[in-house]
N, C-alpha and C. Protein backbone atom coordinates (compact mmCIF):
# COMPACT_ATOMS: atom_id res chain seq x y z
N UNK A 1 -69.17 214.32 -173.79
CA UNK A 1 -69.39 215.40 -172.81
C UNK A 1 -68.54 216.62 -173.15
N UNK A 2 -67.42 216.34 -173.84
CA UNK A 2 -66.53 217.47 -174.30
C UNK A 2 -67.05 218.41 -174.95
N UNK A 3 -67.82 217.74 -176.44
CA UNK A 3 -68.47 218.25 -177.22
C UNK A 3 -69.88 218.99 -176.65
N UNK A 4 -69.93 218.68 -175.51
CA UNK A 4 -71.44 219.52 -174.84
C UNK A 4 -70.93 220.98 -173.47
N UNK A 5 -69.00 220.52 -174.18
CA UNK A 5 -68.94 221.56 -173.09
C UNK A 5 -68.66 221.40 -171.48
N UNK A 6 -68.75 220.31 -171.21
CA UNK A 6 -68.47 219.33 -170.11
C UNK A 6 -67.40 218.72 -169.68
N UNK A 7 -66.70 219.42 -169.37
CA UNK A 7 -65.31 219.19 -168.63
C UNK A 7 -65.45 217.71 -168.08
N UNK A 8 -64.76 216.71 -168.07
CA UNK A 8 -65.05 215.27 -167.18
C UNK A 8 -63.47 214.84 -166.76
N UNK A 9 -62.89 214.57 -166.26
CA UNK A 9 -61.79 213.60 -165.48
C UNK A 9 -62.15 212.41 -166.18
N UNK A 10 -61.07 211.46 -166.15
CA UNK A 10 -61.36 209.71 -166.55
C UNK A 10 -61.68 209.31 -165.50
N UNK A 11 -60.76 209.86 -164.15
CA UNK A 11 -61.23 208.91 -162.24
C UNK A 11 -62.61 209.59 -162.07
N UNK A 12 -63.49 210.20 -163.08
CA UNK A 12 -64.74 210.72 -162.15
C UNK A 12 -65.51 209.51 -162.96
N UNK A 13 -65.51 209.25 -164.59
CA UNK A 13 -66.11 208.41 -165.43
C UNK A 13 -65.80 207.09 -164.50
N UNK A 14 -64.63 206.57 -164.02
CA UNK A 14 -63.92 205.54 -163.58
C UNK A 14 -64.78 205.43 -162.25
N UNK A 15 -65.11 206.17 -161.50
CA UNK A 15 -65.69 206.08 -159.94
C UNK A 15 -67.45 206.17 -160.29
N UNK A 16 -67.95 206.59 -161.56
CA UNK A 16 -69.19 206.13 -161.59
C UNK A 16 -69.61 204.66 -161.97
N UNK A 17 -68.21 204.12 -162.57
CA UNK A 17 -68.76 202.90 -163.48
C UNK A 17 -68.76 201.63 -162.07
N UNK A 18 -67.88 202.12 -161.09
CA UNK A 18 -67.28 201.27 -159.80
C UNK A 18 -68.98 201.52 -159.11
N UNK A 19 -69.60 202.41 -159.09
CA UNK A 19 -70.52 202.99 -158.32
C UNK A 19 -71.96 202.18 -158.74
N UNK A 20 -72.29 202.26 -160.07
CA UNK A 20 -73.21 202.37 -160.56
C UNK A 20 -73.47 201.39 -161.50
N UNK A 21 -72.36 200.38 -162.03
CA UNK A 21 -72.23 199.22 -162.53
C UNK A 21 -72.91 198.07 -161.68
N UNK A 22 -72.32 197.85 -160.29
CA UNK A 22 -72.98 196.91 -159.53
C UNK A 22 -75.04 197.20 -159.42
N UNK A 23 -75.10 198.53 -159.47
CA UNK A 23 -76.70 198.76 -159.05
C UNK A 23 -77.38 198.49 -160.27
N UNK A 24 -76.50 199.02 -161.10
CA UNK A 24 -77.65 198.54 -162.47
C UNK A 24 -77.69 197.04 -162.90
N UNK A 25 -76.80 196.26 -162.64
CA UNK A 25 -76.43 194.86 -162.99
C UNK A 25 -77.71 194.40 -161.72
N UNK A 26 -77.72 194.63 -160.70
CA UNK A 26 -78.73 194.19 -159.31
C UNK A 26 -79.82 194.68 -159.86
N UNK A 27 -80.69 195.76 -160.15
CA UNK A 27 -81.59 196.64 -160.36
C UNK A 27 -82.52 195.90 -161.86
N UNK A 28 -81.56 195.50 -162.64
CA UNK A 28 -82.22 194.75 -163.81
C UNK A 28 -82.28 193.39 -164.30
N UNK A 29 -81.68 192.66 -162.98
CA UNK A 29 -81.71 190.86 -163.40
C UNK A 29 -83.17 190.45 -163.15
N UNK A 30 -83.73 191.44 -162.39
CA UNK A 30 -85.35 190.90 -162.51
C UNK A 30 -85.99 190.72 -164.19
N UNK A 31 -85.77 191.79 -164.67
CA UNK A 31 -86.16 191.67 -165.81
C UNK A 31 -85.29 191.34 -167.20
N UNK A 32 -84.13 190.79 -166.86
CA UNK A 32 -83.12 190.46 -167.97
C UNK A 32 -83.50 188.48 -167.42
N UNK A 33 -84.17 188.00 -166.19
CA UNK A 33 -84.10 186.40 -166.37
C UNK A 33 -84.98 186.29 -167.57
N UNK A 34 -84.07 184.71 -167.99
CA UNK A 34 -84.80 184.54 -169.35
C UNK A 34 -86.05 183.12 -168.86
N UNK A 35 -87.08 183.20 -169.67
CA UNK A 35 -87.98 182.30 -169.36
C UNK A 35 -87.27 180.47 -169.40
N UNK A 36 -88.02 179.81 -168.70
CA UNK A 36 -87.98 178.49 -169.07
C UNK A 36 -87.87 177.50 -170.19
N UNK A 37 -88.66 178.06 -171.01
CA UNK A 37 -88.44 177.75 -173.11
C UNK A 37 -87.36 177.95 -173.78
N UNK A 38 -86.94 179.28 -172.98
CA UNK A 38 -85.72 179.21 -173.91
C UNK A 38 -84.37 179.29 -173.21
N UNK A 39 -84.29 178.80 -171.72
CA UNK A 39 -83.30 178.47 -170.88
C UNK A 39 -83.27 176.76 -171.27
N UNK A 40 -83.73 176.21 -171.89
CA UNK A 40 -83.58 174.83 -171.61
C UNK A 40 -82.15 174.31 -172.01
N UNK A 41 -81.70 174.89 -173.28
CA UNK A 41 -79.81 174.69 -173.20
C UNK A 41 -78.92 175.57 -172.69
N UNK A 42 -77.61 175.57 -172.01
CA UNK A 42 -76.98 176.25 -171.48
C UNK A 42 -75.65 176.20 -172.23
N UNK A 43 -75.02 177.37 -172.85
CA UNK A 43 -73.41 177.20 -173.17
C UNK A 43 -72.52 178.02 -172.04
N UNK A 44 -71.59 176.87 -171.69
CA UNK A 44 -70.91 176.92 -170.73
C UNK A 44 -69.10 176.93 -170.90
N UNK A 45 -68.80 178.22 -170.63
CA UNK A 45 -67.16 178.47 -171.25
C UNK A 45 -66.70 179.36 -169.87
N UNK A 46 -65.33 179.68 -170.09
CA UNK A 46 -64.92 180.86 -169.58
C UNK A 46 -63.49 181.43 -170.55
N UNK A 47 -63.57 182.41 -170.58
CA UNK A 47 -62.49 183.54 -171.25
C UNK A 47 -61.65 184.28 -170.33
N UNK A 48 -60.45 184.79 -170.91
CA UNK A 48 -59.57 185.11 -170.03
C UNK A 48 -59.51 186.89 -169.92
N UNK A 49 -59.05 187.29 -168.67
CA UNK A 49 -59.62 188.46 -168.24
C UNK A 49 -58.41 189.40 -167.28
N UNK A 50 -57.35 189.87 -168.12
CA UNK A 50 -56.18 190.69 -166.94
C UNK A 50 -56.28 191.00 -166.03
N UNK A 51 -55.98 190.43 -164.19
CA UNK A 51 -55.78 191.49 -163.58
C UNK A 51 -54.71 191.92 -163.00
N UNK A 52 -54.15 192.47 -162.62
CA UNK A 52 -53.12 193.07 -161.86
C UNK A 52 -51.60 192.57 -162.61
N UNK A 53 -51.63 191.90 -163.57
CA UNK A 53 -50.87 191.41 -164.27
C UNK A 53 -50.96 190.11 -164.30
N UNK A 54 -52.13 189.33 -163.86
CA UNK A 54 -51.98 187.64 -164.05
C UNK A 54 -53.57 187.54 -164.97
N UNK A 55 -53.71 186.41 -164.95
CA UNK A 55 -54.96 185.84 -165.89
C UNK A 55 -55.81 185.58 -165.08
N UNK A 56 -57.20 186.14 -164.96
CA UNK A 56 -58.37 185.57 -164.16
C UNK A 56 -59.13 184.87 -165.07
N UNK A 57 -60.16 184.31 -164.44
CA UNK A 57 -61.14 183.28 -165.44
C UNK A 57 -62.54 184.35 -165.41
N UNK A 58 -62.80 184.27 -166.99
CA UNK A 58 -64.24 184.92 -166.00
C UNK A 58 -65.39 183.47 -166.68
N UNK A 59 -65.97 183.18 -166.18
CA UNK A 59 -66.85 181.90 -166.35
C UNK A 59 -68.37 182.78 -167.29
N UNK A 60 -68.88 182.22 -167.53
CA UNK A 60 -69.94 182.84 -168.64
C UNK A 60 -70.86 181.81 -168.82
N UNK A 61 -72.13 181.90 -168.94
CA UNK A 61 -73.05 181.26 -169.36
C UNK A 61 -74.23 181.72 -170.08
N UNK A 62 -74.56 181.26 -171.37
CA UNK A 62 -75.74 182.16 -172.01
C UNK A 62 -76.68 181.06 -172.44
N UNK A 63 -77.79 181.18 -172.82
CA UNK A 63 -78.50 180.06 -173.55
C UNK A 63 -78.49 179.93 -175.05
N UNK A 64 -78.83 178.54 -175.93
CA UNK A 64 -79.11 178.74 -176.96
C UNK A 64 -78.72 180.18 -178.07
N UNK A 65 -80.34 180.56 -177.28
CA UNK A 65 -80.77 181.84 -178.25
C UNK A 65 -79.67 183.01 -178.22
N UNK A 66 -78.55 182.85 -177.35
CA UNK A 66 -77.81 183.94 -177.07
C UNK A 66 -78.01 185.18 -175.45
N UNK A 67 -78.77 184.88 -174.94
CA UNK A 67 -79.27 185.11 -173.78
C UNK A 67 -78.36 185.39 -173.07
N UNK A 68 -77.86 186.14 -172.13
CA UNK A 68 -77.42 186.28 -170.84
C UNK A 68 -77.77 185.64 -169.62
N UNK A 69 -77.10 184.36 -168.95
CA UNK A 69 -77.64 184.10 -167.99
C UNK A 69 -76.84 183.82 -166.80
N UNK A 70 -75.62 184.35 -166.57
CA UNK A 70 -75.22 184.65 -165.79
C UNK A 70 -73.56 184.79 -165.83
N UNK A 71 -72.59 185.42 -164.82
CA UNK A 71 -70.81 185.34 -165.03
C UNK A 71 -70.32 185.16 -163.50
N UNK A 72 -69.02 184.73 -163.91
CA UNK A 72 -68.65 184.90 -162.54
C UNK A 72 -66.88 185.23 -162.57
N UNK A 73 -66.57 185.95 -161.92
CA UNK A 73 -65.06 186.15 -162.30
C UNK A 73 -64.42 185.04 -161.31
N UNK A 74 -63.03 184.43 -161.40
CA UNK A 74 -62.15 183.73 -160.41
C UNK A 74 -61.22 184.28 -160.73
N UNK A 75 -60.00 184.07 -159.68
CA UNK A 75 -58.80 183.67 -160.59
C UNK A 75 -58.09 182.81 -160.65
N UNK A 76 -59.21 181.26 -160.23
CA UNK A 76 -58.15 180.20 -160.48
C UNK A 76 -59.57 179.62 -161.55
N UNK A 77 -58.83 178.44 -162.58
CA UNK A 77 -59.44 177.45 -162.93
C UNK A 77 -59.85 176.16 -162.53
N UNK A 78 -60.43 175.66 -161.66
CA UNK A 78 -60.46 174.93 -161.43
C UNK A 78 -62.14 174.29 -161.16
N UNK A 79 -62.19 173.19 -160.79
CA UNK A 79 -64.17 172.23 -160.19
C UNK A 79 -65.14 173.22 -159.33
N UNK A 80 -63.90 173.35 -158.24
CA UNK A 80 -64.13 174.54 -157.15
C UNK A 80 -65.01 175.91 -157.91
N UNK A 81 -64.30 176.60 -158.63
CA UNK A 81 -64.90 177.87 -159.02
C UNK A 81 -66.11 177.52 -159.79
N UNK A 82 -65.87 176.50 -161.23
CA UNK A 82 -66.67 176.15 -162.05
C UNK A 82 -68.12 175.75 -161.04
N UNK A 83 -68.31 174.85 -160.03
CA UNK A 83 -69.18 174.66 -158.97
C UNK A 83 -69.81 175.79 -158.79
N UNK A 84 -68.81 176.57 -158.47
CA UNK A 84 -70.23 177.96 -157.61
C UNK A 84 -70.42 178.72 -158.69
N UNK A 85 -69.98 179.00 -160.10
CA UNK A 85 -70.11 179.34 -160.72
C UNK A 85 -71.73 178.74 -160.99
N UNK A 86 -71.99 177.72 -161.59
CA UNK A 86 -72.74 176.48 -161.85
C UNK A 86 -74.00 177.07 -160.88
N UNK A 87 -73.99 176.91 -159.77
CA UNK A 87 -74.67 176.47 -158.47
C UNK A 87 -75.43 178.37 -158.83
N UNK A 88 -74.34 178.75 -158.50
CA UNK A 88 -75.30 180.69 -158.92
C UNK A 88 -75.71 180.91 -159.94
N UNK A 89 -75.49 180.44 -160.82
CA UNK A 89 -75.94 180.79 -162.33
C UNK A 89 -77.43 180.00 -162.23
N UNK A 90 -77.62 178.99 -161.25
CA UNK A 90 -78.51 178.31 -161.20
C UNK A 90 -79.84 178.62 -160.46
N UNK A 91 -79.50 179.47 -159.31
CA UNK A 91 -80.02 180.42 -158.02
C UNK A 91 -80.69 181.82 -158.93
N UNK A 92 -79.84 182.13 -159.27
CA UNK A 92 -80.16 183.69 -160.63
C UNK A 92 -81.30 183.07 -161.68
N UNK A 93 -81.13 182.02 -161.86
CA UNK A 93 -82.56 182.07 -162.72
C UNK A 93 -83.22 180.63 -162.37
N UNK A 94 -83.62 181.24 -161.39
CA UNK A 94 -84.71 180.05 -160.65
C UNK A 94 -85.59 179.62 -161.26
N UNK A 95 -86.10 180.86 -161.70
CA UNK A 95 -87.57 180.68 -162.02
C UNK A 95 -87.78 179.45 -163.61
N UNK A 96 -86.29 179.83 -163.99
CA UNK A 96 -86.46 178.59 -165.23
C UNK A 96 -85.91 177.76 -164.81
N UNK A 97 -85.60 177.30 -164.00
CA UNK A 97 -84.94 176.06 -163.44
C UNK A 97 -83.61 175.30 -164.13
N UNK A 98 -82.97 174.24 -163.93
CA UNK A 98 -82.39 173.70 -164.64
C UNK A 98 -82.68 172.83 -166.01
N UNK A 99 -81.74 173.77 -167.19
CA UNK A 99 -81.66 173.28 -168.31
C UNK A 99 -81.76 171.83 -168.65
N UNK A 100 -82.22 171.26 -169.84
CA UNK A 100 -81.80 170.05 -170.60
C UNK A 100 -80.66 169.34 -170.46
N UNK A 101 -80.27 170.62 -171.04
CA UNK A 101 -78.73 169.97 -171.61
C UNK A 101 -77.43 171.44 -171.16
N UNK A 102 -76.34 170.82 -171.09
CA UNK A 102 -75.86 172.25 -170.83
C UNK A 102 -74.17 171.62 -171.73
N UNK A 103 -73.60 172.87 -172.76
CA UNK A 103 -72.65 172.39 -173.27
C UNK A 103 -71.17 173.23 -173.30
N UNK A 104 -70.26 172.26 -172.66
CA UNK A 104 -69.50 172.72 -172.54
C UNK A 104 -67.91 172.40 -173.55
N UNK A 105 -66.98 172.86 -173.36
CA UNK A 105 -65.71 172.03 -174.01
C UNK A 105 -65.28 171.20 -173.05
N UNK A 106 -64.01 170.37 -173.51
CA UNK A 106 -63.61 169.61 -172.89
C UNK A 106 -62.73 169.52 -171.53
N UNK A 107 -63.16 170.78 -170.98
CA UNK A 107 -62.49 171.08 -169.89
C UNK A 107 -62.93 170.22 -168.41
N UNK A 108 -61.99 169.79 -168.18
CA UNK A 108 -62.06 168.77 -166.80
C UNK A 108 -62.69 169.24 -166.00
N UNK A 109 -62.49 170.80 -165.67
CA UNK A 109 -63.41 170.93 -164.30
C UNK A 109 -64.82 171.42 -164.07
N UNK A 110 -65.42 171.76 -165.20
CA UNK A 110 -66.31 171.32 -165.97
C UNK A 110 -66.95 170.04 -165.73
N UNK A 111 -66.89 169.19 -166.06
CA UNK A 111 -67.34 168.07 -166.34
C UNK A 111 -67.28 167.56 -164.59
N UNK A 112 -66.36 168.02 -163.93
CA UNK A 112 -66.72 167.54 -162.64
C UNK A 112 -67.42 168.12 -161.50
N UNK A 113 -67.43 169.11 -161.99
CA UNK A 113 -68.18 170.29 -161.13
C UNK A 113 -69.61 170.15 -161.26
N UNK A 114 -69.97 169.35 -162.66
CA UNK A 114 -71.56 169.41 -163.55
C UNK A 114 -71.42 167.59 -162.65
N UNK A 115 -71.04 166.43 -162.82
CA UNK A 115 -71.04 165.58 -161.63
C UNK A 115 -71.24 165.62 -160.01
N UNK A 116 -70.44 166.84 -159.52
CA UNK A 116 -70.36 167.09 -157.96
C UNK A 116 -72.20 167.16 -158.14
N UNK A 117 -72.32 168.47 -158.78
CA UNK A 117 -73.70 169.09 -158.58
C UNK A 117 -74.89 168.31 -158.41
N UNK A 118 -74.81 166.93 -159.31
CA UNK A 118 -75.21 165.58 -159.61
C UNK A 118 -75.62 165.14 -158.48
N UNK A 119 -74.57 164.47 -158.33
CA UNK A 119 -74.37 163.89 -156.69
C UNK A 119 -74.68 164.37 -155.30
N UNK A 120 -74.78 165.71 -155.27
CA UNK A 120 -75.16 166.03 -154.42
C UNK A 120 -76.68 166.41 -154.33
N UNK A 121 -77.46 166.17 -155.43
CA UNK A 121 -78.70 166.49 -155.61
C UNK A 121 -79.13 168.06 -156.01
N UNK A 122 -78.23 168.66 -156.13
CA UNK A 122 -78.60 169.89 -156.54
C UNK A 122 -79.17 170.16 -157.99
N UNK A 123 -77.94 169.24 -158.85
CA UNK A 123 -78.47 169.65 -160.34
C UNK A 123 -79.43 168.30 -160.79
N UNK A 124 -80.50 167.81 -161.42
CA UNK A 124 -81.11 166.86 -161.26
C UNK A 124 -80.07 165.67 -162.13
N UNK A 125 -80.26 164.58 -161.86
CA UNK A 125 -79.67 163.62 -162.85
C UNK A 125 -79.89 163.69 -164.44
N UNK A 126 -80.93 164.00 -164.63
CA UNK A 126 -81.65 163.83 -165.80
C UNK A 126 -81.03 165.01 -167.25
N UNK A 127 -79.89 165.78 -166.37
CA UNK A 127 -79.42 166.91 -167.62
C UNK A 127 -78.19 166.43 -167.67
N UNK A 128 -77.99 166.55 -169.60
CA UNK A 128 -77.49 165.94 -170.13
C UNK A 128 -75.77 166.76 -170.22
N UNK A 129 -74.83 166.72 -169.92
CA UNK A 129 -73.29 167.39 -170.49
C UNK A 129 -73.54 167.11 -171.34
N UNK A 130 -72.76 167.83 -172.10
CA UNK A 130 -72.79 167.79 -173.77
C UNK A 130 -71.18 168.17 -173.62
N UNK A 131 -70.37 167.74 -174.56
CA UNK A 131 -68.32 167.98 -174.15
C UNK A 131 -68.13 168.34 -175.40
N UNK A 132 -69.03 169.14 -176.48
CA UNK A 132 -68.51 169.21 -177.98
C UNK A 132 -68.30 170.90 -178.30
N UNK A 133 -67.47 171.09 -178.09
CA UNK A 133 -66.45 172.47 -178.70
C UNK A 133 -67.52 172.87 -179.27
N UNK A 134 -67.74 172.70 -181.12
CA UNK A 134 -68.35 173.87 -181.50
C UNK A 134 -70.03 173.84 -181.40
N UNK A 135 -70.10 173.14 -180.18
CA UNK A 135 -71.94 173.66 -179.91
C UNK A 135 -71.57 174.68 -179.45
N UNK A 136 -70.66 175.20 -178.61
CA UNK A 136 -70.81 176.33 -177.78
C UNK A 136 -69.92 177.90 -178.84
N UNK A 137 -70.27 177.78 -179.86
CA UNK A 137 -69.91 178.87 -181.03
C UNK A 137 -70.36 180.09 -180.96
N UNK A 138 -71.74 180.29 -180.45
CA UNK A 138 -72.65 181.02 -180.12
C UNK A 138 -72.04 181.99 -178.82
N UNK A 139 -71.45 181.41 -177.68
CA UNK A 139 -70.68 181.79 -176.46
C UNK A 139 -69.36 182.19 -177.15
N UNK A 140 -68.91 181.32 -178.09
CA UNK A 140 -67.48 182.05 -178.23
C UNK A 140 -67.49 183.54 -178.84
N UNK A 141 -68.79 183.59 -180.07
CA UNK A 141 -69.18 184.54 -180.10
C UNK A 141 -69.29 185.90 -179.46
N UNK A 142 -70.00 185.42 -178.26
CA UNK A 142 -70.56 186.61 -177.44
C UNK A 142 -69.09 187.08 -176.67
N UNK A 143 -68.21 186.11 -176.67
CA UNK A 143 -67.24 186.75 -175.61
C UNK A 143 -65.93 187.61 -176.29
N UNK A 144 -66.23 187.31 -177.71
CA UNK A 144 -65.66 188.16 -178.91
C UNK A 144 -66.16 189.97 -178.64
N UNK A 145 -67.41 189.80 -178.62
CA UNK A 145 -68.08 191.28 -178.11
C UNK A 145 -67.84 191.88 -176.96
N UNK A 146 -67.71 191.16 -175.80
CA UNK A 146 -67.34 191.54 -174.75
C UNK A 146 -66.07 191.86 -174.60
N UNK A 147 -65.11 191.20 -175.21
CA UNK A 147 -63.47 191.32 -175.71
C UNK A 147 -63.40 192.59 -175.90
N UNK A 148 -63.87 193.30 -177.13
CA UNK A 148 -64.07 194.32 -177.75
C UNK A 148 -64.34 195.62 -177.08
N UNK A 149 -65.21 195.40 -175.84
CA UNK A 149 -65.64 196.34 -175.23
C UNK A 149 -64.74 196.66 -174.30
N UNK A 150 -63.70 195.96 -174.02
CA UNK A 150 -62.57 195.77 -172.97
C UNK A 150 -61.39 196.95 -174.27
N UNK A 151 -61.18 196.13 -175.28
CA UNK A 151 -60.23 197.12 -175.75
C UNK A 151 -59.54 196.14 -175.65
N UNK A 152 -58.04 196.34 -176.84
CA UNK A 152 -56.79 195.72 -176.50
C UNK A 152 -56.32 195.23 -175.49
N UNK A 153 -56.23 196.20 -174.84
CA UNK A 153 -55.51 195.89 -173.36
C UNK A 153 -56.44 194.77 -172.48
N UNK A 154 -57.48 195.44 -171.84
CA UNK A 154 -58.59 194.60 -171.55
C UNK A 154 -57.69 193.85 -169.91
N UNK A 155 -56.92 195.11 -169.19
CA UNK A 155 -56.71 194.77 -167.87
C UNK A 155 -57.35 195.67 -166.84
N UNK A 156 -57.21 195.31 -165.47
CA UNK A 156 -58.00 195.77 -163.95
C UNK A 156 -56.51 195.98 -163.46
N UNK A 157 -56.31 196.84 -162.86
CA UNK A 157 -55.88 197.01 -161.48
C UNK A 157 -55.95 195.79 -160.51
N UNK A 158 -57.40 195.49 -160.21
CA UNK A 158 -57.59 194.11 -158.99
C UNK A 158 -59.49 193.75 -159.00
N UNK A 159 -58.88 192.70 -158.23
CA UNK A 159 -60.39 191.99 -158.96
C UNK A 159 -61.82 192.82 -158.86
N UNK A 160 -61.78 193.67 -157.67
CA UNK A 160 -62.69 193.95 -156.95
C UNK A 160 -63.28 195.05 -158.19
N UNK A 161 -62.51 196.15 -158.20
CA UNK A 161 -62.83 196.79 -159.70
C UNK A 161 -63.52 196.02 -160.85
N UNK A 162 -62.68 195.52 -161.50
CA UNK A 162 -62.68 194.28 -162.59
C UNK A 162 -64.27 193.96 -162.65
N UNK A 163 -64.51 193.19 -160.76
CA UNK A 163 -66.11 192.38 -161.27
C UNK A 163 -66.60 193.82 -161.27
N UNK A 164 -66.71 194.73 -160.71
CA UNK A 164 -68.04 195.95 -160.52
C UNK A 164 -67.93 196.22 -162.35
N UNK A 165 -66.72 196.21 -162.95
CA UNK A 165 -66.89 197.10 -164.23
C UNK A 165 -67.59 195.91 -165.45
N UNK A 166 -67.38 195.15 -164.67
CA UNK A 166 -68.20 193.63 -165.52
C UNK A 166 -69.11 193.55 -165.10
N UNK A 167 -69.80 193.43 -163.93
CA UNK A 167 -71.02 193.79 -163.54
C UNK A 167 -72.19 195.05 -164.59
N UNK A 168 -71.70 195.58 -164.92
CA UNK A 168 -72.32 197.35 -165.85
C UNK A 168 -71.77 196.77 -167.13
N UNK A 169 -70.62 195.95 -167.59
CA UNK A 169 -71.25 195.90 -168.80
C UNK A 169 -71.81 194.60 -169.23
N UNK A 170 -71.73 193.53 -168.36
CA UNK A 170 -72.86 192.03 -168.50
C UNK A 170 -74.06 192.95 -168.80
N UNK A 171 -74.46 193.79 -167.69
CA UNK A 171 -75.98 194.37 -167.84
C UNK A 171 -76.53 195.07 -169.31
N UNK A 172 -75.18 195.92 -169.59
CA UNK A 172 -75.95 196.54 -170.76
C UNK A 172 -75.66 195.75 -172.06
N UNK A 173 -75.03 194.80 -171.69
CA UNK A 173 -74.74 193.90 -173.22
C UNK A 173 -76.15 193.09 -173.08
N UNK A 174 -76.63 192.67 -171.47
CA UNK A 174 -77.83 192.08 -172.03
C UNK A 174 -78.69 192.59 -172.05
N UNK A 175 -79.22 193.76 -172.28
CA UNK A 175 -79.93 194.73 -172.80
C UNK A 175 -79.95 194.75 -174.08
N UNK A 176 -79.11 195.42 -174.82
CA UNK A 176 -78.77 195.55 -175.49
C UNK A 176 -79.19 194.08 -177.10
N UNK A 177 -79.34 193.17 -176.31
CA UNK A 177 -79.31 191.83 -176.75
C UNK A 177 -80.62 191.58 -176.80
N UNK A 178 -81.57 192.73 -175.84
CA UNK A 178 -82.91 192.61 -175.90
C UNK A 178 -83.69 191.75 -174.87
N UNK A 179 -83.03 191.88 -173.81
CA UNK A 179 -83.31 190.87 -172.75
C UNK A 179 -83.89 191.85 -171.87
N UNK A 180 -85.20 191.63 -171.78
CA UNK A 180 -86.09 192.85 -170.89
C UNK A 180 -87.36 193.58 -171.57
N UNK A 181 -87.15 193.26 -172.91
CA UNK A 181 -87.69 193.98 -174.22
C UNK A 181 -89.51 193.53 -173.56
N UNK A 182 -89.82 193.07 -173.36
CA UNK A 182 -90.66 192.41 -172.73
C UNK A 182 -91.65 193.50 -171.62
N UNK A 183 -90.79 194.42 -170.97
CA UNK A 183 -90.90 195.11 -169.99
C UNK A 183 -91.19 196.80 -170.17
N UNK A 184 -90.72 196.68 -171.63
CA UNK A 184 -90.82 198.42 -171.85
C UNK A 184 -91.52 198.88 -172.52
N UNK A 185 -92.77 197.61 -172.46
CA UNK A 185 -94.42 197.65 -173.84
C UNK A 185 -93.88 198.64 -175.20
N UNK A 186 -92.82 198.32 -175.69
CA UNK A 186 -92.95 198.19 -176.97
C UNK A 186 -91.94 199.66 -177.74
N UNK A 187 -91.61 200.32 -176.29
CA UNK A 187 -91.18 201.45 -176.47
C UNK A 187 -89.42 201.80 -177.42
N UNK A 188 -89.01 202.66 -178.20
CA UNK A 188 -87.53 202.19 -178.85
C UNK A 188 -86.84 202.56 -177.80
N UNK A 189 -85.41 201.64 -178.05
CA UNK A 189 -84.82 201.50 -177.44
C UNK A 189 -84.56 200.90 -176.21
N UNK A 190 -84.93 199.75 -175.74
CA UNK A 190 -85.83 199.60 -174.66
C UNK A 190 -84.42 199.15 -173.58
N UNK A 191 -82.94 198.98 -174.03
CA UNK A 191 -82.35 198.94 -173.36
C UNK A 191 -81.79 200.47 -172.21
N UNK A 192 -82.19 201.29 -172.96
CA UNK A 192 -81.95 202.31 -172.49
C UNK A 192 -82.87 203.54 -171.59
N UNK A 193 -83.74 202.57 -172.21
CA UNK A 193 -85.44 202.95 -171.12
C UNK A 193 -85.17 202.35 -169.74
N UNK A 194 -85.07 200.84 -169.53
CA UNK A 194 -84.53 200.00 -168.65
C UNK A 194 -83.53 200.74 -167.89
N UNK A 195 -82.20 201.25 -167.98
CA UNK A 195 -81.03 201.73 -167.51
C UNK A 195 -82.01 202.76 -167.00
N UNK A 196 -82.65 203.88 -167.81
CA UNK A 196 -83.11 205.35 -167.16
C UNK A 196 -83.75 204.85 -165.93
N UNK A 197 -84.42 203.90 -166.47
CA UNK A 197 -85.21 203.36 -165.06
C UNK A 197 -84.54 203.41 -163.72
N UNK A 198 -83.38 202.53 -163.77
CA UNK A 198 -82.76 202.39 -162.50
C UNK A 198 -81.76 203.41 -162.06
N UNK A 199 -81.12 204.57 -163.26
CA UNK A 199 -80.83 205.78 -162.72
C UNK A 199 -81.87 206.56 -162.42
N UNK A 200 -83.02 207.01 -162.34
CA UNK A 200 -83.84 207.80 -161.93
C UNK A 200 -84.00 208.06 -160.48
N UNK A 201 -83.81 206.73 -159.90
CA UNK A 201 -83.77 206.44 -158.58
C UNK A 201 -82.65 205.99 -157.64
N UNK A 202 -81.49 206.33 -158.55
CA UNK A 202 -80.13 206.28 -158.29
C UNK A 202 -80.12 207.15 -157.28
């Protein structure tokens, strides 16, 4: 914007991303759910995420193919978070229902949270945990990129910020990833067709 002559503040860039992160992340999960075919495996991790000076969790889930299919920030680790984590990631893409198989590392609460869900009839019996580290390579991957986009530092102020600015960039990373491509008959760029979309009517 400099280069166009455009004077900008960082708190004005900073108060659009708080603003406009949550609407575009809401505005495009219609067309970023991924079908049933290729939701059938789930990699299941979480990466660590500064805020206010302590460590939050942010939980992550993508499929197979690399897909976006859903996050959730906490800031504790534990069954509890991993659960609703689980349980929404599950609600968000209904329409493909629950995966095969879903793979995670060897993290305890994990593995009990994917049991609770069990037991209580929510997640069906019939999907398989998987507890092997490098199936989920593909996720460690993706959260390498997302790392990146954070910067060195890669801290919040407080959570509330934090999810809205993760909210705007989950969305355009899964764009970006081509999740929607589907929707913009064929046009370039189609992550950015998508976004105009939902600012137009901002």
């Amino acid at each position: 914007m400099t280069e166009r002559g455009m004077p900008v503040n960082h708190t004005t860039i900073y108060r659009w991303v708080q603003k406009y992160g949550p609407k575009l992340d809401k505005q495009t999960r219609w067309c970023r759910q991924v079908p049933d075919w290729q939701a059938s495996s789930w990699q299941v991790d979480e990466t660590y995420i500064r805020v206010s000076g302590r460590w939050c969790y942010l939980y992550r889930a993508i499929t197979a193919g690399g897909q976006t299919l859903d996050f959730y920030l906490s800031p504790k680790q534990n069954a509890v978070a991993a659960k609703r984590f689980l349980a929404e990631a599950h609600r968000s893409n209904a329409s493909a229902g629950y995966p095969r198989v879903i793979n995670t590392d060897k993290a305890p609460s994990l593995a009990r949270a994917i049991a609770e869900l069990k037991s209580e009839g929510i997640c069906p019996p019939t999907v398989e945990h998987r507890q092997v580290k490098y199936l989920n390579n593909i996720l460690e991957g993706d959260h390498g990129r997302l790392k990146r986009i954070l910067g060195p530092k890669g801290a919040f102020k407080n959570r509330t910020s934090a999810y809205r600015t993760l909210k705007g960039m989950e969305a355009m990373h899964s764009l970006r990833k081509g999740q929607g491509t589907m929707f913009t008959y064929g046009q370039p760029n189609p992550g950015a067709v998508i976004a105009n979309r939902v600012f137009e009517t901002a």
